[in-house]
N, C-alpha and C. Protein backbone atom coordinates (compact mmCIF):
# COMPACT_ATOMS: atom_id res chain seq x y z
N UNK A 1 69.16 126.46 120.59
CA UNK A 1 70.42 125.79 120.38
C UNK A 1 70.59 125.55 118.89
N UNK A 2 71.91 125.62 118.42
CA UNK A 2 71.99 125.81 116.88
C UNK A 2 72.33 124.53 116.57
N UNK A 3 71.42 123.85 115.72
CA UNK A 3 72.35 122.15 115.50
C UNK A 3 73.47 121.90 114.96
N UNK A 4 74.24 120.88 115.47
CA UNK A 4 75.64 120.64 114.78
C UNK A 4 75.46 119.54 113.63
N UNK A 5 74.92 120.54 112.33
CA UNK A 5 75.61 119.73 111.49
C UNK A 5 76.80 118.68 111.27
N UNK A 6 76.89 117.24 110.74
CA UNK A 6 77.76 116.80 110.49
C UNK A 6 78.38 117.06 108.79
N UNK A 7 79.64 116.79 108.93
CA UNK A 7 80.24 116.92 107.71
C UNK A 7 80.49 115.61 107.01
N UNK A 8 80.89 116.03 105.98
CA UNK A 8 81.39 114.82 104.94
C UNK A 8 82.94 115.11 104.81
N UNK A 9 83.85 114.36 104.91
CA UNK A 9 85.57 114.41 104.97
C UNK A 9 85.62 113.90 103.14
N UNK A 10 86.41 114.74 102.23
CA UNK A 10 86.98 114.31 100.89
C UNK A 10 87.84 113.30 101.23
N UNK A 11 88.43 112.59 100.38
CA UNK A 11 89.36 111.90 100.29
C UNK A 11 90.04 112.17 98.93
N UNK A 12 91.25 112.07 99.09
CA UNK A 12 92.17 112.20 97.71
C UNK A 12 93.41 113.06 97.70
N UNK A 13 93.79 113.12 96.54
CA UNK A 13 95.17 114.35 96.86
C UNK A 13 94.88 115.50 96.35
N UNK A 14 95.46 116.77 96.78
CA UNK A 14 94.83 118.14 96.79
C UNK A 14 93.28 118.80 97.66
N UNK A 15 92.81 117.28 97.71
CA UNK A 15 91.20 117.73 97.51
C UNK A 15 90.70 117.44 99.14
N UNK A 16 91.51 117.36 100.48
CA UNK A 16 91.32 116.90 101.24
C UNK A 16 90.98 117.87 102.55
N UNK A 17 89.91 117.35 103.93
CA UNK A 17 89.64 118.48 104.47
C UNK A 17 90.89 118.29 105.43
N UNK A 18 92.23 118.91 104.79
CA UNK A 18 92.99 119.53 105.46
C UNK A 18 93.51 118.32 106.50
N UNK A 19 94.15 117.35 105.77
CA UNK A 19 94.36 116.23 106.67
C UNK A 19 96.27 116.34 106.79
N UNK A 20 96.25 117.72 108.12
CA UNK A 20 97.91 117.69 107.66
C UNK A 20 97.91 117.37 109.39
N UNK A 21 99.34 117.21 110.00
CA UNK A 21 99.31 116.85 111.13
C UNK A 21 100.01 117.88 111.72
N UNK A 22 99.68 119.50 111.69
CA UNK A 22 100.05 120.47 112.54
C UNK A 22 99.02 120.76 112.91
N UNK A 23 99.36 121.25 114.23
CA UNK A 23 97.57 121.19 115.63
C UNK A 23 98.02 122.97 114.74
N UNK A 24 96.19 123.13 115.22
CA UNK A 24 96.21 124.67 115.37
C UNK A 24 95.54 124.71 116.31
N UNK A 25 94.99 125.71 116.83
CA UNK A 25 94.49 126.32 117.89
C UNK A 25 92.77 126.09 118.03
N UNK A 26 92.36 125.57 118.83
CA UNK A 26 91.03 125.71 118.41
C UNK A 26 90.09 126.78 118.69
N UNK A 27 88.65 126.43 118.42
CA UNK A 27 88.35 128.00 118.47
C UNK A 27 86.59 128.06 119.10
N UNK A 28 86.58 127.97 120.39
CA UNK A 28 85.40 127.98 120.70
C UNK A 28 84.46 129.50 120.45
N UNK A 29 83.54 129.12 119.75
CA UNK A 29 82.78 130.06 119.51
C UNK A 29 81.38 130.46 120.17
N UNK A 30 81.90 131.59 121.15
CA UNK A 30 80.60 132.15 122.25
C UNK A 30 79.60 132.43 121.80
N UNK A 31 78.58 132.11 121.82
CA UNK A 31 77.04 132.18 121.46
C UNK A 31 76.44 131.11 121.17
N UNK A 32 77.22 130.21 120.40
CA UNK A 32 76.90 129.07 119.76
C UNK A 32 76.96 127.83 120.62
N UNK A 33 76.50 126.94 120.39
CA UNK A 33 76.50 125.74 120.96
C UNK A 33 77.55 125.02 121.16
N UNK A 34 78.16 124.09 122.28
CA UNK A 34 79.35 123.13 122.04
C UNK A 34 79.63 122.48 120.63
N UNK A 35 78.01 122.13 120.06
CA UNK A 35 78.44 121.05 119.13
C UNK A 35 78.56 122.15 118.00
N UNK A 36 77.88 122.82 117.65
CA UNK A 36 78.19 124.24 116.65
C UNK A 36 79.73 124.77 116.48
N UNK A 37 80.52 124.28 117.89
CA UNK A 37 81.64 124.64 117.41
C UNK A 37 82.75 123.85 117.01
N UNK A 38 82.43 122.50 117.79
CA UNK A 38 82.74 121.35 116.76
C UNK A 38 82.68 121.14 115.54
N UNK A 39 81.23 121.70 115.09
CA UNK A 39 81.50 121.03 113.72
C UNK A 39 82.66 122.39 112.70
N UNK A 40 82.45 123.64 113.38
CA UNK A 40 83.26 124.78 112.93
C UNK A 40 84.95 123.96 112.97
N UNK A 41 84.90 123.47 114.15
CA UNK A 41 86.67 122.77 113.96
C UNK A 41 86.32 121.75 112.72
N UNK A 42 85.97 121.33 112.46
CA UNK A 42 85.84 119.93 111.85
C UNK A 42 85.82 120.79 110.37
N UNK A 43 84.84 121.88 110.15
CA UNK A 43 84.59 122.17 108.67
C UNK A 43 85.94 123.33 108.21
N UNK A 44 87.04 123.58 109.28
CA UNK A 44 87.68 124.26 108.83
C UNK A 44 89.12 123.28 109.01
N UNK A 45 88.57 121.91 108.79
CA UNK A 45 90.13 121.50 108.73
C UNK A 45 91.32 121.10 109.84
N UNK A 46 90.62 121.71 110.93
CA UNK A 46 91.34 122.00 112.61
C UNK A 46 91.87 120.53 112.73
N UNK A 47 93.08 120.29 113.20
CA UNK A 47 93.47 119.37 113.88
C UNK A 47 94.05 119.05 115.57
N UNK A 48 94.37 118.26 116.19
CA UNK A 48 95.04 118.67 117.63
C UNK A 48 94.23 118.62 118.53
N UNK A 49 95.14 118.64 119.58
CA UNK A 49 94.22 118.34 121.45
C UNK A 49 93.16 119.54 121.40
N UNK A 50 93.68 121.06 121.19
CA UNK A 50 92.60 121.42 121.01
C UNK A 50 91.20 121.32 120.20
N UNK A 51 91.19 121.22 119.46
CA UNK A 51 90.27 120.52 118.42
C UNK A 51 89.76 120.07 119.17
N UNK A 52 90.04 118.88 119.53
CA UNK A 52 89.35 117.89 120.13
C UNK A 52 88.63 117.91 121.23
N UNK A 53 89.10 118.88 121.80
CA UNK A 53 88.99 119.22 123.26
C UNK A 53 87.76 119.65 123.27
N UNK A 54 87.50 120.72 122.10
CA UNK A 54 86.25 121.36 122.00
C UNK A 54 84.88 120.35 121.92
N UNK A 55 85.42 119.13 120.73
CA UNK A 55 84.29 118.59 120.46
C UNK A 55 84.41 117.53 121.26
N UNK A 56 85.38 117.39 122.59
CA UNK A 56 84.56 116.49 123.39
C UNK A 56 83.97 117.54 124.54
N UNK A 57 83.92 118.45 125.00
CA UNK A 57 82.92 119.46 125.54
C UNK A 57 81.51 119.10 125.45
N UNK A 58 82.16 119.62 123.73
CA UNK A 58 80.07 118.92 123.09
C UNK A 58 79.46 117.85 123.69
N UNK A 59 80.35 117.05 123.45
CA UNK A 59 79.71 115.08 123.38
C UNK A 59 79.20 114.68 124.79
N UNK A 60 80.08 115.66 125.82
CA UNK A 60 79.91 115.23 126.94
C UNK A 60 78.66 116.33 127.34
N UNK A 61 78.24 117.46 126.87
CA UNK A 61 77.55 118.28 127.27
C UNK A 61 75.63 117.55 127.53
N UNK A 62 75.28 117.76 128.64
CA UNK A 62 74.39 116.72 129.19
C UNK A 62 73.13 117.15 128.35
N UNK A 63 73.16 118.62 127.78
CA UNK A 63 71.75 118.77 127.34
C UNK A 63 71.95 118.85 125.82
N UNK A 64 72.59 118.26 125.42
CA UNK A 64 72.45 117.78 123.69
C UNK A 64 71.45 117.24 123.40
N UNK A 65 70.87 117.37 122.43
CA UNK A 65 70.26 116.55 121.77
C UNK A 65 70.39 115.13 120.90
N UNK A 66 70.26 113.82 121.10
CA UNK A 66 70.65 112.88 120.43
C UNK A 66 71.11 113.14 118.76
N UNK A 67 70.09 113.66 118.09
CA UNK A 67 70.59 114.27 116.74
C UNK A 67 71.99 114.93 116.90
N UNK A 68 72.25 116.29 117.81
CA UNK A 68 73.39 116.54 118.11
C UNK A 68 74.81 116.02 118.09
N UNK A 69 73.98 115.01 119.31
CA UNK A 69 75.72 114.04 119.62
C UNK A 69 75.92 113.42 118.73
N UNK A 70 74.83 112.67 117.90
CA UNK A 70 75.38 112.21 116.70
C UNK A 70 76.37 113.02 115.57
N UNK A 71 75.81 113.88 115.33
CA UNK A 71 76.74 114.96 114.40
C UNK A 71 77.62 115.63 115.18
N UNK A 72 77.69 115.05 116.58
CA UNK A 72 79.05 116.03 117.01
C UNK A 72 80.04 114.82 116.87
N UNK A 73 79.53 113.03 117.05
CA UNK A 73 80.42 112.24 117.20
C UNK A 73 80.95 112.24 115.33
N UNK A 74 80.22 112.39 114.95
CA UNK A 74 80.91 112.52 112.96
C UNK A 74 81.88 113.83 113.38
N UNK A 75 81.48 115.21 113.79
CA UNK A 75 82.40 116.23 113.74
C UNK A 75 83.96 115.78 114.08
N UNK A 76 83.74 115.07 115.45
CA UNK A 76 85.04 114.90 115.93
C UNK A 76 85.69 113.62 115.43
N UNK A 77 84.97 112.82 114.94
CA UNK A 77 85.42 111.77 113.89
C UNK A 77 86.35 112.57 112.95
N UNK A 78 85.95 113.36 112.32
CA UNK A 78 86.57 114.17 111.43
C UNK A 78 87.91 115.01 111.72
N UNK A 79 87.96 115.28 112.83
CA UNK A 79 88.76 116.30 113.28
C UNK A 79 90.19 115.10 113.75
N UNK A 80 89.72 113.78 114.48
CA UNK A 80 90.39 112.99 115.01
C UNK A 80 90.92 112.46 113.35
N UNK A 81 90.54 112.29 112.64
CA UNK A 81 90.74 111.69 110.95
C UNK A 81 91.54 112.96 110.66
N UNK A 82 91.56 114.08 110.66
CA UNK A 82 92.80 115.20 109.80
C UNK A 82 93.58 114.94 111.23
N UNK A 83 93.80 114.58 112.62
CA UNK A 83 94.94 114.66 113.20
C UNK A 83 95.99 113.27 113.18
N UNK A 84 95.17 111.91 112.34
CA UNK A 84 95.50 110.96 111.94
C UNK A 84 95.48 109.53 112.86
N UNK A 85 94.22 110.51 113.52
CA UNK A 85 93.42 109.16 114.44
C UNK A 85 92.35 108.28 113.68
N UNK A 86 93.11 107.62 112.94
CA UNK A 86 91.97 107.13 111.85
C UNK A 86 91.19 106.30 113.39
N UNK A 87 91.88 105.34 113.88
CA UNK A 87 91.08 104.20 114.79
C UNK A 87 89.96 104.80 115.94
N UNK A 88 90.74 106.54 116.24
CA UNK A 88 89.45 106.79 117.12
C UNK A 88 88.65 107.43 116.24
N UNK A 89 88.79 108.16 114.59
CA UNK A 89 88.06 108.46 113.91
C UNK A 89 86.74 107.49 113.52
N UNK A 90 87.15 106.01 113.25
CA UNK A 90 86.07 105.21 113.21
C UNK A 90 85.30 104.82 114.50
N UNK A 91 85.94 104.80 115.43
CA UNK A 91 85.19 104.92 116.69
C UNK A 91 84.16 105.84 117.10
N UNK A 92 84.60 106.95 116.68
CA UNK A 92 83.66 107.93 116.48
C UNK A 92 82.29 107.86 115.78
N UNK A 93 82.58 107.67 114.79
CA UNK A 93 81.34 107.24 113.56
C UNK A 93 81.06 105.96 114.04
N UNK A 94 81.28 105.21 114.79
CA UNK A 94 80.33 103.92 115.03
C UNK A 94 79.56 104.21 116.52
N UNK A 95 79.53 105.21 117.20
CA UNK A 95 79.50 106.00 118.03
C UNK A 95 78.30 106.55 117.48
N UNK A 96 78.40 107.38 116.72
CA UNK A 96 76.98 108.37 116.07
C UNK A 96 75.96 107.31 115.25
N UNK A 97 77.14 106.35 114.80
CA UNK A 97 75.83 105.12 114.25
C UNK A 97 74.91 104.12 115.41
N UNK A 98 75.76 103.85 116.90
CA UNK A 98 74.70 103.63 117.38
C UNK A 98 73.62 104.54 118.10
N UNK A 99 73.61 105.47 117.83
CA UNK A 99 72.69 107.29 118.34
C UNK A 99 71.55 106.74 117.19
N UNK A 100 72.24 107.26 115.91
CA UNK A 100 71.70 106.77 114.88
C UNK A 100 71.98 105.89 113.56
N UNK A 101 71.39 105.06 113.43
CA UNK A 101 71.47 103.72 112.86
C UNK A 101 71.92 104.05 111.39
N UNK A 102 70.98 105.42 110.89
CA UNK A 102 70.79 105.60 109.42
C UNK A 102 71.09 106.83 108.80
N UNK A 103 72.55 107.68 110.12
CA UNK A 103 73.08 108.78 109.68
C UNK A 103 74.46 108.63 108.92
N UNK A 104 73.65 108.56 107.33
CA UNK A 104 74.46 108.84 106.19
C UNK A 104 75.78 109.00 105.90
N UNK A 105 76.42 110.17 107.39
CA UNK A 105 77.31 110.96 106.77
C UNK A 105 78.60 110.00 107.44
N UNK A 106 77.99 109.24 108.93
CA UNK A 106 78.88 108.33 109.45
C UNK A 106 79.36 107.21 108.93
N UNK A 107 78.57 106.98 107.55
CA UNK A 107 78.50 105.99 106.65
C UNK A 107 79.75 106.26 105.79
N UNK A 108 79.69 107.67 105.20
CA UNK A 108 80.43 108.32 104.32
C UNK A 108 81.50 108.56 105.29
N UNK A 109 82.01 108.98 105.99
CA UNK A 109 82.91 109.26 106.38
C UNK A 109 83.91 108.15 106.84
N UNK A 110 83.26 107.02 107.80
CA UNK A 110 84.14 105.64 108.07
C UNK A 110 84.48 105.41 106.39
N UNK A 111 83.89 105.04 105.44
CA UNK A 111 84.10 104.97 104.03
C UNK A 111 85.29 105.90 103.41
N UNK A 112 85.48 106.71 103.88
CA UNK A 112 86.81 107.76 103.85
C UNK A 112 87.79 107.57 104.38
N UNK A 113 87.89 106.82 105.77
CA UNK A 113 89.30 106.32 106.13
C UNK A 113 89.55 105.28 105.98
N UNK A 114 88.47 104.31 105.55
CA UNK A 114 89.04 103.14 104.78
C UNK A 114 89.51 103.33 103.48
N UNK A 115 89.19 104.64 102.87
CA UNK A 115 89.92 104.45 101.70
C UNK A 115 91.68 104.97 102.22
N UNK A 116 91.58 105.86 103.52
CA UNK A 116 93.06 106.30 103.64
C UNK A 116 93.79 105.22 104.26
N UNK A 117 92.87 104.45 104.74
CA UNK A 117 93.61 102.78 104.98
C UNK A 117 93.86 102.15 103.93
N UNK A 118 93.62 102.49 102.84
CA UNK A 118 93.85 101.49 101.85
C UNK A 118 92.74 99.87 101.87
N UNK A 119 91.72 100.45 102.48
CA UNK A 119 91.30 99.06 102.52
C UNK A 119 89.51 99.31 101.48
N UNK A 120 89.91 99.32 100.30
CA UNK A 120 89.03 99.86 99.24
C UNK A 120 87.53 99.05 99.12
N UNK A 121 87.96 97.70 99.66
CA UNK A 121 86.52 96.81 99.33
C UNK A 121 85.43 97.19 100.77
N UNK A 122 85.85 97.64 101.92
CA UNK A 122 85.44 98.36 102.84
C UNK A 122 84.74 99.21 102.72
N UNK A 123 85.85 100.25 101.91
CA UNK A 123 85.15 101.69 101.93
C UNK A 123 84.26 101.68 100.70
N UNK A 124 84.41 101.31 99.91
CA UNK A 124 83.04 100.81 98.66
C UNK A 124 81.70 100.62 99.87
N UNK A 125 81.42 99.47 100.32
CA UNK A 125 80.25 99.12 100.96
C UNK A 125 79.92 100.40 101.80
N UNK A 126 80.98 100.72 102.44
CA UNK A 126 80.42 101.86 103.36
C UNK A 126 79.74 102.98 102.01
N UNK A 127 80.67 103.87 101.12
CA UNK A 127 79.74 104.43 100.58
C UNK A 127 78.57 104.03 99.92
N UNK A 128 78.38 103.48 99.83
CA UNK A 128 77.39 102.66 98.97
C UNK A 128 76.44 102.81 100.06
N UNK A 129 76.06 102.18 101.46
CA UNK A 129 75.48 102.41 102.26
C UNK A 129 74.89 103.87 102.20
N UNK A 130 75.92 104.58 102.31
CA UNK A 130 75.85 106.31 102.23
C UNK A 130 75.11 106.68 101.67
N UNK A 131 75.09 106.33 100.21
CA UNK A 131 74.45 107.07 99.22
C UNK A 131 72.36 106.00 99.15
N UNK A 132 72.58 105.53 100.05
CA UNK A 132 71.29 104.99 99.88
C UNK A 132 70.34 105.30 101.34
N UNK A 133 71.17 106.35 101.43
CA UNK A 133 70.48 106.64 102.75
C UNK A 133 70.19 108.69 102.42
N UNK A 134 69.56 109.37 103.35
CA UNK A 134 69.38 110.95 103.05
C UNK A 134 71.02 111.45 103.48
N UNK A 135 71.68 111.89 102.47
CA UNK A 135 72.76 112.71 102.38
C UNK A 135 72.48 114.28 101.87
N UNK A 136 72.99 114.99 102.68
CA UNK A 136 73.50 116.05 102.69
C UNK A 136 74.29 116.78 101.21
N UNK A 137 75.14 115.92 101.06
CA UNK A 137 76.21 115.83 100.06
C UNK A 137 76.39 114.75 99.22
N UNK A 138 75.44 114.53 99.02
CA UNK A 138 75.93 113.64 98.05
C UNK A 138 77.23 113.39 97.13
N UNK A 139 77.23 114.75 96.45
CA UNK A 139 78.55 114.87 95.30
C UNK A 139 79.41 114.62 95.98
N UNK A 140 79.84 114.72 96.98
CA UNK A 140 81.28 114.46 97.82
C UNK A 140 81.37 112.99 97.99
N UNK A 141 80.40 112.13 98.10
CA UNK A 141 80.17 110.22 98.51
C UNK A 141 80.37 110.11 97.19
N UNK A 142 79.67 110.92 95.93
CA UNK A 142 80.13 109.88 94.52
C UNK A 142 81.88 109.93 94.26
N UNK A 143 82.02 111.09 94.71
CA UNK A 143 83.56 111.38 94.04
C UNK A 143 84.37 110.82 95.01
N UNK A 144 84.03 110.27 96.25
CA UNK A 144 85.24 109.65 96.86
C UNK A 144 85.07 108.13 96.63
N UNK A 145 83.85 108.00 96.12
CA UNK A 145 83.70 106.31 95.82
C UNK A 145 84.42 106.07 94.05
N UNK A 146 84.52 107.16 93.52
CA UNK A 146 85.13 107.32 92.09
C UNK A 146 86.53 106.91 92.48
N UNK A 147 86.93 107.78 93.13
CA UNK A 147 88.42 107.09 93.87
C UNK A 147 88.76 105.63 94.03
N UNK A 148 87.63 105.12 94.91
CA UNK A 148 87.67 104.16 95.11
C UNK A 148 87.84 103.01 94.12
N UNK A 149 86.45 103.05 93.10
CA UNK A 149 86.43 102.47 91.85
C UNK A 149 87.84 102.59 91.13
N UNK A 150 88.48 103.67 90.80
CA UNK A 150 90.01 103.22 90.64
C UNK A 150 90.98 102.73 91.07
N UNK A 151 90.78 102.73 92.26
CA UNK A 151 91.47 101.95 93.19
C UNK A 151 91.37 100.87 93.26
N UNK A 152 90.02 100.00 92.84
CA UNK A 152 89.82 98.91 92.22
C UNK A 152 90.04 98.75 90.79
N UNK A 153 90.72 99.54 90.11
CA UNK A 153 90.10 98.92 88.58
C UNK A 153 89.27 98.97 88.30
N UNK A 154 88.30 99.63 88.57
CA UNK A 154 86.71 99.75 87.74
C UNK A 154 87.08 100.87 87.29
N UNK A 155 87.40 101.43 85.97
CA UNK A 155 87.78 102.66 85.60
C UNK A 155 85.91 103.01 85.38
N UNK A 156 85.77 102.41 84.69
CA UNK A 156 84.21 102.82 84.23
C UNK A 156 83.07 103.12 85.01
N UNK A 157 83.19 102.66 86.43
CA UNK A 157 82.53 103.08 87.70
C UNK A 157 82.66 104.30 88.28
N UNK A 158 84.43 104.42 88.48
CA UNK A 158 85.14 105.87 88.17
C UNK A 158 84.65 106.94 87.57
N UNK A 159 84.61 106.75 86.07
CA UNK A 159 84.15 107.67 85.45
C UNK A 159 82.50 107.84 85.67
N UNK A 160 81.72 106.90 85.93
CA UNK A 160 80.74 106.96 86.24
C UNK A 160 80.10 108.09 86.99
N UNK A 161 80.90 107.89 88.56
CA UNK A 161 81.06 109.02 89.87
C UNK A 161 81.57 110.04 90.06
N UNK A 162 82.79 110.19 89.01
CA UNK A 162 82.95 111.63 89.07
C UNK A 162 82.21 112.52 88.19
N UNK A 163 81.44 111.47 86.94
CA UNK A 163 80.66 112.37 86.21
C UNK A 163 79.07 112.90 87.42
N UNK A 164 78.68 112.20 88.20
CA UNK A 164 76.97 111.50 88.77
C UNK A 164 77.87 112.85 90.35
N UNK A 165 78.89 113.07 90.09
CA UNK A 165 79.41 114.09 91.25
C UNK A 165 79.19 115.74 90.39
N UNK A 166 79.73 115.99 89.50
CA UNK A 166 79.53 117.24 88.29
C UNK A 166 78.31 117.75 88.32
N UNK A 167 77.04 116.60 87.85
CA UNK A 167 75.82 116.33 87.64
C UNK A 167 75.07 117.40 88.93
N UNK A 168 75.50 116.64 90.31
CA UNK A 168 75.08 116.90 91.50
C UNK A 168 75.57 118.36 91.73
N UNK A 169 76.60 118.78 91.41
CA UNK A 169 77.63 120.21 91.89
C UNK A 169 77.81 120.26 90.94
N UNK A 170 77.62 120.89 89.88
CA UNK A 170 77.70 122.10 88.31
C UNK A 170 78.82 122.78 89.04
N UNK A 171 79.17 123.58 89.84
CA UNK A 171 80.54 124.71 89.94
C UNK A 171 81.56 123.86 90.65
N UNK A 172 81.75 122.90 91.32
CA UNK A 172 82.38 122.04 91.94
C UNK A 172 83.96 121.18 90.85
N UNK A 173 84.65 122.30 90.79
CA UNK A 173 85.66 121.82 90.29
C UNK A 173 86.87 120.62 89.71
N UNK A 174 86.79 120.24 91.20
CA UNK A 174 87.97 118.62 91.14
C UNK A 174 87.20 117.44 90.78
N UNK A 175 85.80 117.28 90.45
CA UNK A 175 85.64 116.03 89.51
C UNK A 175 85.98 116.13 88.21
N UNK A 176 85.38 117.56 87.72
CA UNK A 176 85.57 117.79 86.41
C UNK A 176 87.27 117.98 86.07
N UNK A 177 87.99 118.46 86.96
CA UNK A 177 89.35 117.66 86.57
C UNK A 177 89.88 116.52 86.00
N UNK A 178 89.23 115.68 87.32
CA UNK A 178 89.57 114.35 87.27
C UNK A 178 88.52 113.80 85.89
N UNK A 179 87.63 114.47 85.69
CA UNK A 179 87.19 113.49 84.53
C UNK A 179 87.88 113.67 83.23
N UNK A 180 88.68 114.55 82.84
CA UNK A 180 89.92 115.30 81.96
C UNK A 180 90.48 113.86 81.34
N UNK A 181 90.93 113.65 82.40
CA UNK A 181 92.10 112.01 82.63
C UNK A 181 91.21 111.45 81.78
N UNK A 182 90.05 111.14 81.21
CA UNK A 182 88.81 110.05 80.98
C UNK A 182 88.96 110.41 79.46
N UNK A 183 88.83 108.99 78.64
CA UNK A 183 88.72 109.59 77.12
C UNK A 183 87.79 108.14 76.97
N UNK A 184 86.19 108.83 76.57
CA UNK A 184 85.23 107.96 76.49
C UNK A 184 85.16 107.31 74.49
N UNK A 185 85.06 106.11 74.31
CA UNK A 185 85.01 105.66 73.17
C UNK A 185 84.04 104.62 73.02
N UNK A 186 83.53 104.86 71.64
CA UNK A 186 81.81 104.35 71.64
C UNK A 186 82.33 103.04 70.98
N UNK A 187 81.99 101.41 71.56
CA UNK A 187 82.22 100.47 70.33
C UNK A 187 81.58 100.07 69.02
């Protein structure tokens, strides 16, 4: 059985996994596992009943593996978050957090729709959690908590994370954008 990776969801403008609200089609993929194809909807952006449909297949599929359902409940967290189910999106991820207590990405990801909630002092703690736990991705938790930090007014935290995101991902484009905006001065 192929494990279902979980993903990490961006947050921001331009830079997002595809958080538009037209369903496409989903796409179960024969050979592979329920949750394998969950996370395929989830990493390509998929939104809609189908989508979903797939990755509740997974969740409900009796011979998963706990690791599994956990990263299938982040997959479809994700998928339910680009169709603009933020409330069952966090449901989801508190779902894979009680599977597992100290999977990272459910950390990072609830931390992602609190920032699309607007509710910034939230999604701070959540990443923060994230990044102190084994991530996957790191560069993706600094640069959406960089967001965040502007979103508070911490410009300098900001710049902090999108630089500590660059650092992590050398070819990874949209921090080093965003650090453009930044004009550092020594006192």
């Amino acid at each position: 059985m192929k494990y279902a990776k979980p993903l990490i969801a961006l947050s921001g403008i331009l830079f997002v996994f595809s958080f538009s609200s037209t369903a496409s089609a989903g796409s179960l993929i024969m050979g592979e596992s329920l949750g394998a194809s969950c996370y395929q909807e989830a990493k390509q952006g998929r939104s809609g009943r189908d989508a979903i449909a797939i990755c509740d297949l997974a969740i409900n599929d009796t011979i998963m593996r706990k690791p599994d359902q956990a990263a299938t409940y982040v997959n479809r967290g994700i998928v339910r978050s680009s169709s603009g189910d933020l409330n069952g999106a966090i449901s989801d991820y508190n779902k894979a957090l009680q599977i597992n207590p100290q999977m990272a990405e459910a950390f990072a990801n609830r931390g992602t729709v609190f920032i699309r909630q607007a509710n910034y002092t939230k999604a701070l703690a959540e990443l923060d959690r994230a990044l102190s736990l084994q991530l996957e991705q790191p560069a993706v938790v600094y640069y959406n908590r960089a967001i965040v930090h502007e979103r508070l007014g911490d410009i300098t935290g900001a710049y902090k994370d999108y630089l500590k995101a660059t650092e992590l991902k050398p070819n990874w484009q949209q921090p080093r954008t965003e650090l453009i905006r930044f004009s550092v001065q020594s006192n």
